[in-house]
PDB file of N, CA and C in Angstrom:
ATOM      1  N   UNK A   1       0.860  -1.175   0.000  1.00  0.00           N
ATOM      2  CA  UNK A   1       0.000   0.000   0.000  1.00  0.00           C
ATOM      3  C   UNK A   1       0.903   1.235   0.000  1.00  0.00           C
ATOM      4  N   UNK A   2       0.603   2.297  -0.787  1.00  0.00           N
ATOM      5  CA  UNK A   2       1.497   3.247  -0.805  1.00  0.00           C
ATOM      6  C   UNK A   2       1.200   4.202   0.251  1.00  0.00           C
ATOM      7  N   UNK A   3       2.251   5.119   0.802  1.00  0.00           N
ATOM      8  CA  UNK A   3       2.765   5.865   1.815  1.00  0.00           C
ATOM      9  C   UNK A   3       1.140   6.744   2.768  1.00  0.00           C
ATOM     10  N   UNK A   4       0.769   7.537   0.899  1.00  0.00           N
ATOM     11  CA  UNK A   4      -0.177   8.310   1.288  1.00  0.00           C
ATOM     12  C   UNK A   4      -1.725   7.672   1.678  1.00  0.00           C
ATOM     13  N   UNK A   5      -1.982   6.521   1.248  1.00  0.00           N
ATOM     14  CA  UNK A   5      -3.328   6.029   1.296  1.00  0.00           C
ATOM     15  C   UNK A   5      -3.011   5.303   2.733  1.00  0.00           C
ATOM     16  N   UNK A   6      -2.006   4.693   3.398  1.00  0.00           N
ATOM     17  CA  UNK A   6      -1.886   4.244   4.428  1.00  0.00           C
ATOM     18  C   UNK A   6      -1.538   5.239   5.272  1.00  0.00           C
ATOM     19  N   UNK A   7      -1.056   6.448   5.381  1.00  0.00           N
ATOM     20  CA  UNK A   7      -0.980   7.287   6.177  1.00  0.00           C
ATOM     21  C   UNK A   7      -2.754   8.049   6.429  1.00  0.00           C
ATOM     22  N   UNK A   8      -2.781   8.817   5.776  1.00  0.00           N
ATOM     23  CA  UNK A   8      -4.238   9.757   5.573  1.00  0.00           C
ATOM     24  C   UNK A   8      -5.847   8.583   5.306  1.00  0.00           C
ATOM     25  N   UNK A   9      -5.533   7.283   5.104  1.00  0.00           N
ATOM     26  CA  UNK A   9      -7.020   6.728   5.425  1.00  0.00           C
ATOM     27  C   UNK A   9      -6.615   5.156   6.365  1.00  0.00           C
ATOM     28  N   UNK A  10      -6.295   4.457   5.743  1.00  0.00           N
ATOM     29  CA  UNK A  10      -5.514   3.115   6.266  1.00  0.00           C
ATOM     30  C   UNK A  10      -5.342   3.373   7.919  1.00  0.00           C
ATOM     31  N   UNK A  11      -4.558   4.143   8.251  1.00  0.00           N
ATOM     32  CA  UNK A  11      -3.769   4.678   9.422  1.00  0.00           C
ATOM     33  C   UNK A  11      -5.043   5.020  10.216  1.00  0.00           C
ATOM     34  N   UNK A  12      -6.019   5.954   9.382  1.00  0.00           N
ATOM     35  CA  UNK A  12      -6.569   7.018   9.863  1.00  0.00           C
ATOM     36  C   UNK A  12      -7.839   6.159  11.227  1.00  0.00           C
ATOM     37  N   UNK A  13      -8.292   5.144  10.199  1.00  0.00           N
ATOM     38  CA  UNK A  13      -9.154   4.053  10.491  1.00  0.00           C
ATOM     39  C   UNK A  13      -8.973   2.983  10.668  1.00  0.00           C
ATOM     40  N   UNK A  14      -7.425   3.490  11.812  1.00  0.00           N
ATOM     41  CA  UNK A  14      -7.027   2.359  12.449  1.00  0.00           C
ATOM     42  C   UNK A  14      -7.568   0.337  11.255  1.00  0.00           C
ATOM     43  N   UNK A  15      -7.353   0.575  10.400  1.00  0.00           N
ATOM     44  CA  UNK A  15      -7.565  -0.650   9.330  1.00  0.00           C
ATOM     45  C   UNK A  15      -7.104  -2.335   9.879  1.00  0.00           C
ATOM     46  N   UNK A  16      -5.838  -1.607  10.344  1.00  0.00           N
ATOM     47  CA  UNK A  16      -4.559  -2.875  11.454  1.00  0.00           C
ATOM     48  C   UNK A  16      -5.600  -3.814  12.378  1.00  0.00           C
ATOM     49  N   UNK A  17      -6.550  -2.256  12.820  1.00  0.00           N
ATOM     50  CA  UNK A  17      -7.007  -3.471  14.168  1.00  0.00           C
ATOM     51  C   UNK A  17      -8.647  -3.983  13.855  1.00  0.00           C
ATOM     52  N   UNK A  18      -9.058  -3.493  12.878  1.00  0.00           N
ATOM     53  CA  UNK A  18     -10.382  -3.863  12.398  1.00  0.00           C
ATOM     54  C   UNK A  18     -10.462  -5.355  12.056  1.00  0.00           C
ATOM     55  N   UNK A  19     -11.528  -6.092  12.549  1.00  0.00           N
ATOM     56  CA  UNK A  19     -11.503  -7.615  11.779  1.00  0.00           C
ATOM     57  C   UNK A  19     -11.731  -7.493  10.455  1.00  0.00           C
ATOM     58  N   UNK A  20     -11.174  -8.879   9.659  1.00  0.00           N
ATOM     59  CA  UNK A  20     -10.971  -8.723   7.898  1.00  0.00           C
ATOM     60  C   UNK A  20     -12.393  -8.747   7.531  1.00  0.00           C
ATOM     61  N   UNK A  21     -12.565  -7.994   6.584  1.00  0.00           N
ATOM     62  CA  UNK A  21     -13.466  -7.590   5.762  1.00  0.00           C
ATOM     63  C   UNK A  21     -14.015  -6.662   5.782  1.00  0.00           C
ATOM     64  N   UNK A  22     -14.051  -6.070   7.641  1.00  0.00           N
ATOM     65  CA  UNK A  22     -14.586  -4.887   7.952  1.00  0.00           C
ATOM     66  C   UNK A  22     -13.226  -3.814   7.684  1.00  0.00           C
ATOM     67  N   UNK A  23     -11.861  -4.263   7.906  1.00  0.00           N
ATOM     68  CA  UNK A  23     -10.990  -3.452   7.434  1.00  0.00           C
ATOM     69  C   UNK A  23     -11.265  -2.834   6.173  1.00  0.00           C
ATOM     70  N   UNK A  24     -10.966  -3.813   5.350  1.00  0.00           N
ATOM     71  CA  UNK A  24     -11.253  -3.125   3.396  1.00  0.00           C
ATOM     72  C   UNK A  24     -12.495  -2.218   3.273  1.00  0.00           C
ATOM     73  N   UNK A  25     -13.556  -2.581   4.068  1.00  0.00           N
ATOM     74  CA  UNK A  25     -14.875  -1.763   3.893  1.00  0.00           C
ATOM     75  C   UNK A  25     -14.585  -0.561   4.353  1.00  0.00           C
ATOM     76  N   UNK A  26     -14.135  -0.358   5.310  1.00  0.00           N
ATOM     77  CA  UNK A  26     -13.958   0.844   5.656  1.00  0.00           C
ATOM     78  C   UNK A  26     -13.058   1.248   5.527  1.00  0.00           C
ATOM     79  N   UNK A  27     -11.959   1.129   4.663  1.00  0.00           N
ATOM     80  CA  UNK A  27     -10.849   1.599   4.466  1.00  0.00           C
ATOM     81  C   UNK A  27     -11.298   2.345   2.846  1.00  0.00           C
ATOM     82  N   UNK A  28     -11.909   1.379   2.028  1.00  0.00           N
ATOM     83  CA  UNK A  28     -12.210   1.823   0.935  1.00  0.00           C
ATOM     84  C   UNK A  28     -13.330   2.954   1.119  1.00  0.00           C
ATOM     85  N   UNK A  29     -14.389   2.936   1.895  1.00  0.00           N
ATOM     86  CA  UNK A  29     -15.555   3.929   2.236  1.00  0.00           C
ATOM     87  C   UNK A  29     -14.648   5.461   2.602  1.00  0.00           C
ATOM     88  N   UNK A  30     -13.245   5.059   3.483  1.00  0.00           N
ATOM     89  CA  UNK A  30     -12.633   6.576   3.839  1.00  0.00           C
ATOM     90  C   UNK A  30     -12.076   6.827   2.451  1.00  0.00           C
ATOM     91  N   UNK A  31     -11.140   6.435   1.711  1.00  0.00           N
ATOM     92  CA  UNK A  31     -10.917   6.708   0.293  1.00  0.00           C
ATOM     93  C   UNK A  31     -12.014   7.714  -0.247  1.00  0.00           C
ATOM     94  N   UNK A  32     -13.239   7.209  -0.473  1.00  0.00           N
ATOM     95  CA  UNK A  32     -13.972   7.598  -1.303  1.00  0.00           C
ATOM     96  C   UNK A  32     -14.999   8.735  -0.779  1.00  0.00           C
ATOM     97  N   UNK A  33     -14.585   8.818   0.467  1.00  0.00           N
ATOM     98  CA  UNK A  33     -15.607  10.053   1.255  1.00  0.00           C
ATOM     99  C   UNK A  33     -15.209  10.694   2.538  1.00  0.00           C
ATOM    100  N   UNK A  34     -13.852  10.188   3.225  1.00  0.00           N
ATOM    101  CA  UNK A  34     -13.261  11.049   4.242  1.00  0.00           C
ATOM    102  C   UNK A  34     -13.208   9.956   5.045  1.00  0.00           C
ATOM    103  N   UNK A  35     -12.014   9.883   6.074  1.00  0.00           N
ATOM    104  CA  UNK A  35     -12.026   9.310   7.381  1.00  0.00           C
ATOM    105  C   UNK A  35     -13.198   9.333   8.420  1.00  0.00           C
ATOM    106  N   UNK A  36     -13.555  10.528   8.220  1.00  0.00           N
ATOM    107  CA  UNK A  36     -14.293  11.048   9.655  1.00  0.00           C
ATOM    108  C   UNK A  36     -15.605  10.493   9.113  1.00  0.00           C
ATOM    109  N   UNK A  37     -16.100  10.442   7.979  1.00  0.00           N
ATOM    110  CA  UNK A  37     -17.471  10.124   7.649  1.00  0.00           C
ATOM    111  C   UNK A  37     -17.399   8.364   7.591  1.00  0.00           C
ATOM    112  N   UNK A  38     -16.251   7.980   7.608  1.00  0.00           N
ATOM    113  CA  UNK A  38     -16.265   6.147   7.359  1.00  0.00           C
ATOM    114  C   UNK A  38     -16.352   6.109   8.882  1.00  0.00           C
ATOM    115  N   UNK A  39     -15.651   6.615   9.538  1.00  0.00           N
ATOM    116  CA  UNK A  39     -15.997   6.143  11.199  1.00  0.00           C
ATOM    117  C   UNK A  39     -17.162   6.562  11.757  1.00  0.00           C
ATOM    118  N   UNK A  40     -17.779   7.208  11.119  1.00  0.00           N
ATOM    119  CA  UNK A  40     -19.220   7.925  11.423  1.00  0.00           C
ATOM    120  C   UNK A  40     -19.820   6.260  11.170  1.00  0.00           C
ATOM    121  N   UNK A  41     -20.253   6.176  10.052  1.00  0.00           N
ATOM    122  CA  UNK A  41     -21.114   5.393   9.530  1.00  0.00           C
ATOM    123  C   UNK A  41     -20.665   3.893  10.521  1.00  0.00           C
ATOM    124  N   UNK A  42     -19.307   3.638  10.347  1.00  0.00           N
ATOM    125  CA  UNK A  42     -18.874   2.504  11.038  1.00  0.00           C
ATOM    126  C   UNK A  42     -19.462   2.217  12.313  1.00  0.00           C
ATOM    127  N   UNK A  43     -19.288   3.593  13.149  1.00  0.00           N
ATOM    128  CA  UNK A  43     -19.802   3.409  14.880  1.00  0.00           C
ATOM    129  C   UNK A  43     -21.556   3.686  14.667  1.00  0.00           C
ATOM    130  N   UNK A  44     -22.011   4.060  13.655  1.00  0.00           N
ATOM    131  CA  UNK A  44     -23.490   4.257  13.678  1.00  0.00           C
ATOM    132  C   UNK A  44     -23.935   2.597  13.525  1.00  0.00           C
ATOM    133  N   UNK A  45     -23.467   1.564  12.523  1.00  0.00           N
ATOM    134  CA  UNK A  45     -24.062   0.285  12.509  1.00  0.00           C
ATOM    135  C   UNK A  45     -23.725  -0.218  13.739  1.00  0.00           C
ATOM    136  N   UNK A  46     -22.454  -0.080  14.698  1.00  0.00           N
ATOM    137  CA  UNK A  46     -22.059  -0.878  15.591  1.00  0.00           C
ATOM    138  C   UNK A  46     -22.962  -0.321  16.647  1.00  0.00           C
ATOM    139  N   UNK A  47     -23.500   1.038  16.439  1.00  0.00           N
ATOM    140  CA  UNK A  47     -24.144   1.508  17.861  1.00  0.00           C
ATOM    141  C   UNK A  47     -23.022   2.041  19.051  1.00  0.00           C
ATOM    142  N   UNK A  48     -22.403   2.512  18.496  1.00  0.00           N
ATOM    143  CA  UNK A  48     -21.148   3.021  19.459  1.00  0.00           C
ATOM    144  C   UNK A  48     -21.102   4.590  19.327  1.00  0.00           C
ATOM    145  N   UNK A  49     -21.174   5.324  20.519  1.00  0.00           N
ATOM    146  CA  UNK A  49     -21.484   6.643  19.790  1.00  0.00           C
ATOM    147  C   UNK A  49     -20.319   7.453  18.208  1.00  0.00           C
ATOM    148  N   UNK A  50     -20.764   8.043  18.112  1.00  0.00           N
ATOM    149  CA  UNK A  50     -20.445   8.433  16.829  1.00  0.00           C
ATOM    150  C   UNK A  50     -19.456  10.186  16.495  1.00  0.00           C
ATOM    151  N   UNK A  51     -18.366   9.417  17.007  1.00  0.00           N
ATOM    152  CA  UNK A  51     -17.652  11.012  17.161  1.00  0.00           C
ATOM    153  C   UNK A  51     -16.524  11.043  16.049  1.00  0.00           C
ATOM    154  N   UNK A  52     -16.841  10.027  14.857  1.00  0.00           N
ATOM    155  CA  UNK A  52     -15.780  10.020  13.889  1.00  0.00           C
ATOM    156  C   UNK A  52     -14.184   9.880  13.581  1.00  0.00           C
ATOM    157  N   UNK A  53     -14.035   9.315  14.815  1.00  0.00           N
ATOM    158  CA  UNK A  53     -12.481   8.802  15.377  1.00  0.00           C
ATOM    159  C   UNK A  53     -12.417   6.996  15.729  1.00  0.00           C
ATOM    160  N   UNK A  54     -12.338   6.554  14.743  1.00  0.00           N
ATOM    161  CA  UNK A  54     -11.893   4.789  15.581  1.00  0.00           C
ATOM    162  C   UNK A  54     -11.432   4.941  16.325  1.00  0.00           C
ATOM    163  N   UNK A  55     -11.470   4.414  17.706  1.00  0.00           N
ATOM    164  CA  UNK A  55     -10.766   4.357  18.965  1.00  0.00           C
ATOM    165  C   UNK A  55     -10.836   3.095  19.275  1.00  0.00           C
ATOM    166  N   UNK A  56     -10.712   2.979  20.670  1.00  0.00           N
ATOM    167  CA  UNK A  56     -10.948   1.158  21.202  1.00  0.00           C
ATOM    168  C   UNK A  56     -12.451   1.165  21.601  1.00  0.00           C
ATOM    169  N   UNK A  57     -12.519   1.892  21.474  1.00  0.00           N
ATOM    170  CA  UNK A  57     -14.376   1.468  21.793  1.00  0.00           C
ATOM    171  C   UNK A  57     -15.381   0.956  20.660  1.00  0.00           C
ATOM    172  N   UNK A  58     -14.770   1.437  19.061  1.00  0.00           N
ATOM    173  CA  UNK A  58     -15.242   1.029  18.057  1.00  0.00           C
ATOM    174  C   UNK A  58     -14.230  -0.017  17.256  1.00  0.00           C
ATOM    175  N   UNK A  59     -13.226  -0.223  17.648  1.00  0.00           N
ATOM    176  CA  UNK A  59     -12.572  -1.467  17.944  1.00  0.00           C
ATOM    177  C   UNK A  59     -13.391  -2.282  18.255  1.00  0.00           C
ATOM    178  N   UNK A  60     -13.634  -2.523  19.873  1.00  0.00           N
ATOM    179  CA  UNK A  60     -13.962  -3.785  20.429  1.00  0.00           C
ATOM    180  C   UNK A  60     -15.517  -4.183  20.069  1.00  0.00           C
ATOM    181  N   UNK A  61     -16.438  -2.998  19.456  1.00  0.00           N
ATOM    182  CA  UNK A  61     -17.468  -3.600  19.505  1.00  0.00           C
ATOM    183  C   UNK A  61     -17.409  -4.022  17.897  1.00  0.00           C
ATOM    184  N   UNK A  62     -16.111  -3.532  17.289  1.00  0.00           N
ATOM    185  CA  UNK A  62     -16.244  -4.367  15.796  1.00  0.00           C
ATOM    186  C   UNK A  62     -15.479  -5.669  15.561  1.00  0.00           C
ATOM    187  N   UNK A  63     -14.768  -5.978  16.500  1.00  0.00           N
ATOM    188  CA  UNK A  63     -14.275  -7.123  17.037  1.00  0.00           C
ATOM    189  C   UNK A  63     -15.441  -8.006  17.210  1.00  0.00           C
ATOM    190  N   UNK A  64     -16.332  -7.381  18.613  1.00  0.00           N
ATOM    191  CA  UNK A  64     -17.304  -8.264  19.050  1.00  0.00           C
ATOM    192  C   UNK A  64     -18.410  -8.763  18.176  1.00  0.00           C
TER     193      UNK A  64
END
């Protein structure tokens, strides 16, 4: 993966710690419309509040 797509979206949405499949989804969704709006949408299906930052809280419930 090159420098900039893993720095500014990859990175952004923590991708590393997402389980597979949900990584690419939301890695490709920040590509195509912003970080902050892929973690929006991400913590809105999981039900985790929605402040547009992957953290460990939208981690673990996308783990769970």
């Amino acid at each position: 993966m090159r420098g900039r797509y893993r720095r500014f979206y990859w990175d952004a949405v923590l991708g590393a710690e997402l389980p597979d499949g949900v990584d690419c989804a939301v890695f490709d969704f920040a590509v195509n419309s912003g970080p902050g709006r892929a973690a929006k949408y991400l913590q809105a299906v999981l039900g985790v509040a929605q402040d547009g930052r992957v953290g460990p809280a939208t981690v673990a419930a996308a783990r769970a």
